[in-house]
Protein backbone atom coordinates (compact mmCIF):
# COMPACT_ATOMS: atom_id res chain seq x y z
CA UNK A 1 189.97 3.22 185.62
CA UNK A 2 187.03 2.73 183.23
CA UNK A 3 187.23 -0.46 180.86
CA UNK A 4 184.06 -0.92 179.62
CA UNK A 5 182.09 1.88 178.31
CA UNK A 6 178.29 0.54 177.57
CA UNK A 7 176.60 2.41 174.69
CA UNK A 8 172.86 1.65 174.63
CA UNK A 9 170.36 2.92 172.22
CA UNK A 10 167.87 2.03 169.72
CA UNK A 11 168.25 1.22 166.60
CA UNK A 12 169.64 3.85 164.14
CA UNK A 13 170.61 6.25 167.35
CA UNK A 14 174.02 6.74 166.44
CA UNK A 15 175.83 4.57 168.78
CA UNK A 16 177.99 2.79 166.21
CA UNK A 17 179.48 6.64 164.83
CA UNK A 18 179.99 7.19 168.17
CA UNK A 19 182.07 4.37 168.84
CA UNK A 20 184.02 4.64 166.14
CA UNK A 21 184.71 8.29 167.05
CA UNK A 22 185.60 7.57 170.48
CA UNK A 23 188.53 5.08 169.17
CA UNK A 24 189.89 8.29 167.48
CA UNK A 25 189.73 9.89 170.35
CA UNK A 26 190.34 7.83 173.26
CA UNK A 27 194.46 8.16 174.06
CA UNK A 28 194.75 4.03 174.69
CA UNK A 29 192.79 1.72 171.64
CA UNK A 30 189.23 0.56 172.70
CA UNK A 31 187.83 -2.35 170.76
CA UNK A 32 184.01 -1.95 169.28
CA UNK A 33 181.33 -4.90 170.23
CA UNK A 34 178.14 -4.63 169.86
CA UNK A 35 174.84 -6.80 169.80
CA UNK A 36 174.87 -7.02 166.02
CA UNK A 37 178.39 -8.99 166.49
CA UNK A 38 176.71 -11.14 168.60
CA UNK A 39 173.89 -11.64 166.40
CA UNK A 40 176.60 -12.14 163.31
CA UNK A 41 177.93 -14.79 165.04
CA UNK A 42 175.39 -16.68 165.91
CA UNK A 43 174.10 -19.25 163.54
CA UNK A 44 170.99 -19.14 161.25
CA UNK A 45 168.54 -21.19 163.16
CA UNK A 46 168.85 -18.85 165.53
CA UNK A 47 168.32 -16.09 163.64
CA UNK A 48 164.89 -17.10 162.29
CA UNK A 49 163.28 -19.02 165.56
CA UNK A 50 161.30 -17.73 168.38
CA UNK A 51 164.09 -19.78 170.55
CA UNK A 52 166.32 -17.21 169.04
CA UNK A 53 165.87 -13.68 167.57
CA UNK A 54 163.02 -13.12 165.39
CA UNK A 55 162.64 -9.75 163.36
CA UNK A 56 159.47 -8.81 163.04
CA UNK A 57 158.08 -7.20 159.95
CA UNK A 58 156.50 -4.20 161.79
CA UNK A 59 160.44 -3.60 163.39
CA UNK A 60 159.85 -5.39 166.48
CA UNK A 61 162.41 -7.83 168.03
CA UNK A 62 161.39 -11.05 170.00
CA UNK A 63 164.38 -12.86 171.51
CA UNK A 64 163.83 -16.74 173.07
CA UNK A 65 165.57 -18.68 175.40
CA UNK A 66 168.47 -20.08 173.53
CA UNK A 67 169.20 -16.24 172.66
CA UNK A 68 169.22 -15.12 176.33
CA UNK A 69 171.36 -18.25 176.86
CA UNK A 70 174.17 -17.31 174.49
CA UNK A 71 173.81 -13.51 175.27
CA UNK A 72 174.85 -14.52 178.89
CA UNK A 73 178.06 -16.61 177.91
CA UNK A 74 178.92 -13.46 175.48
CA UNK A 75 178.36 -11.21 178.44
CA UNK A 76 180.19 -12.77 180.41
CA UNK A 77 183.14 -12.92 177.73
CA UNK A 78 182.79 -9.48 177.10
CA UNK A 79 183.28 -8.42 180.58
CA UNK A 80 186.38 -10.83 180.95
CA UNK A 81 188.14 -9.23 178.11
CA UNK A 82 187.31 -5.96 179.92
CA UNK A 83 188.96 -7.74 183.31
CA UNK A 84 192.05 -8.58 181.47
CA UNK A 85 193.06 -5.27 180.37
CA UNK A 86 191.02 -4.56 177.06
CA UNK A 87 189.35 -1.64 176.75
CA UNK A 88 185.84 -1.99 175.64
CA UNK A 89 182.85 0.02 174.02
CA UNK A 90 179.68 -1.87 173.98
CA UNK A 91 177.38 -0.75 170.93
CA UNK A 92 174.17 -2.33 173.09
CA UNK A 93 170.14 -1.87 172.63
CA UNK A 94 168.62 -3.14 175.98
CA UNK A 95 165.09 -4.53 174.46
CA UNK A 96 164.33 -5.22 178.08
CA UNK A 97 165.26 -1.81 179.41
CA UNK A 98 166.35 -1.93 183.09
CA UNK A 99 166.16 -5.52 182.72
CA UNK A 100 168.71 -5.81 180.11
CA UNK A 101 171.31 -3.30 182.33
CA UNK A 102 171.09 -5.43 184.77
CA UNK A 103 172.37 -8.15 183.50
CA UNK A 104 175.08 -6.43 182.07
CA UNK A 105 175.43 -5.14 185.83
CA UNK A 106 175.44 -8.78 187.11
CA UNK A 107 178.44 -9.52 185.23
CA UNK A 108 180.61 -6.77 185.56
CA UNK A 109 180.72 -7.27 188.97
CA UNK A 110 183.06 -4.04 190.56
CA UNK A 111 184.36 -3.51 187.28
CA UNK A 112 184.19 0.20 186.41
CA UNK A 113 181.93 0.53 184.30
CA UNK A 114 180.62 4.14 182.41
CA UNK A 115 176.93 3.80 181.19
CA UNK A 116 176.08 5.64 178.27
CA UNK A 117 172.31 6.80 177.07
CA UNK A 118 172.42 7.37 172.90
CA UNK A 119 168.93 9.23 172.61
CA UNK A 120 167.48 10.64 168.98
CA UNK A 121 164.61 11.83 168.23
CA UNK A 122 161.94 9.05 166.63
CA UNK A 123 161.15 10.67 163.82
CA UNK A 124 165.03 11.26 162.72
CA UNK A 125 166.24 7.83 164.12
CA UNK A 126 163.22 6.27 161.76
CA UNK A 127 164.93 8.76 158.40
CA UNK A 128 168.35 7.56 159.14
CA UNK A 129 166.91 3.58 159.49
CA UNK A 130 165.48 4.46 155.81
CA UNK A 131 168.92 5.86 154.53
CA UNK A 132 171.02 3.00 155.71
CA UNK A 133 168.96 0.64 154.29
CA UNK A 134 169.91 -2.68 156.21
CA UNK A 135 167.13 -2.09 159.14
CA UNK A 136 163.70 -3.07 159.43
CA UNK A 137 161.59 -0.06 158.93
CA UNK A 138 159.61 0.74 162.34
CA UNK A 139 162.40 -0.58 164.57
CA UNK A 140 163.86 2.84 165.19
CA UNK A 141 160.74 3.78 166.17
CA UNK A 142 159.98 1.17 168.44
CA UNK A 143 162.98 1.16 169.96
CA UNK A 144 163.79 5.23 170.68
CA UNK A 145 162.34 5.27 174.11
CA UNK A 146 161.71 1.76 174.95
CA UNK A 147 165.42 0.73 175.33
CA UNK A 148 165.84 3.60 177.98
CA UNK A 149 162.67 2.23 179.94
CA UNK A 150 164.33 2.47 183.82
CA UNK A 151 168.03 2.31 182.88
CA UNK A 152 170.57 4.69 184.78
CA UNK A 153 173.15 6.53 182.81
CA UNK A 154 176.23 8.11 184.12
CA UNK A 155 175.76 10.57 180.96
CA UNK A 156 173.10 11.11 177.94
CA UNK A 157 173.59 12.22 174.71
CA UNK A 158 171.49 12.84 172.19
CA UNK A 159 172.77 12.58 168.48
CA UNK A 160 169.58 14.49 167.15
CA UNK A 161 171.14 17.69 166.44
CA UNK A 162 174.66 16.56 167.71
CA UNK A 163 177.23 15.18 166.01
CA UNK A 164 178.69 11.70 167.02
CA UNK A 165 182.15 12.86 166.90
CA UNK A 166 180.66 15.62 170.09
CA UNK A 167 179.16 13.22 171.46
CA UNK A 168 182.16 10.98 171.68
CA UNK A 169 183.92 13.76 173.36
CA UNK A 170 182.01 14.72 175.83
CA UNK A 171 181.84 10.44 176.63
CA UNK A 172 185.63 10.51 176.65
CA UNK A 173 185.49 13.28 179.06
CA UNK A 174 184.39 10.92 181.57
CA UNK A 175 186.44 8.03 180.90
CA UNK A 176 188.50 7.90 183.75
């Protein structure tokens, strides 16, 4: 039985509309986390060191040691919530593409996992980053393909001319 459902796109893909659509339409309730609640919990320093996560003006995203170090720990709690009978969605963008499932891989252990690819087109992912507002322009665009760089999905969708709330049904279609 699938407890953890791992969501990974770039920025502005539409993962978080589809996870929010998939708690409507999921029969048991699924909790949301993604790597901006990590990031929102961590504190300011480091937010703004290169030991940390640094935004870059141009959209890129550098992340340091004492980032990877508290990613791991929230991993790992992520997948134990999973292991004591929470469902979980991920909301995830895997910077380091195959590198970054992996990990996620490492500590899930036998734990059925379904792994989701969010694809959009650049060029809309970088209108919606504009129309939200909160983003750093370019990081849609750096991130559309990059994030997908040697990952293996279960399914893809692609939220460029689909609708999240169709693309959370055909994901739910495959939670088993």
């Amino acid at each position: 039985m699938t407890r953890l459902i791992v969501l990974n796109g770039g920025s502005s893909s539409g993962k978080s509309g589809i996870a929010r659509c998939l708690q409507a339409v999921l029969p048991d309730p699924w909790l949301v986390l993604g790597v901006d609640t990590l990031v929102d919990a961590m504190p300011a320093s480091l937010r703004t060191s290169g030991a940390g996560i640094d935004f870059a003006p141009d959209g890129g995203v550098h992340v340091g040691d004492a980032f990877r170090a508290v990613e791991a720990a929230w991993i790992e709690g992520v997948v134990a919530m999973a292991r004591a009978g929470a469902r979980v969605v991920v909301d995830e963008v895997f910077l380091g593409g195959a590198a970054s499932q992996q990990r996620w891989q490492r500590a899930a252990g036998e734990l059925p996992v379904l792994w989701v690819g969010v694809r959009c087109e650049s060029a809309v992912a970088a209108g919606r980053e504009v129309a939200r507002g909160d983003r750093i322009a370019g990081m849609a665009a750096a991130q559309a393909d990059l994030v997908h760089a040697g990952v293996r999905y279960d399914l893809e969708v692609d939220t460029t001319h689909t609708e999240s709330m169709e693309c959370a049904r055909a994901i739910a279609a495959r939670v088993g």
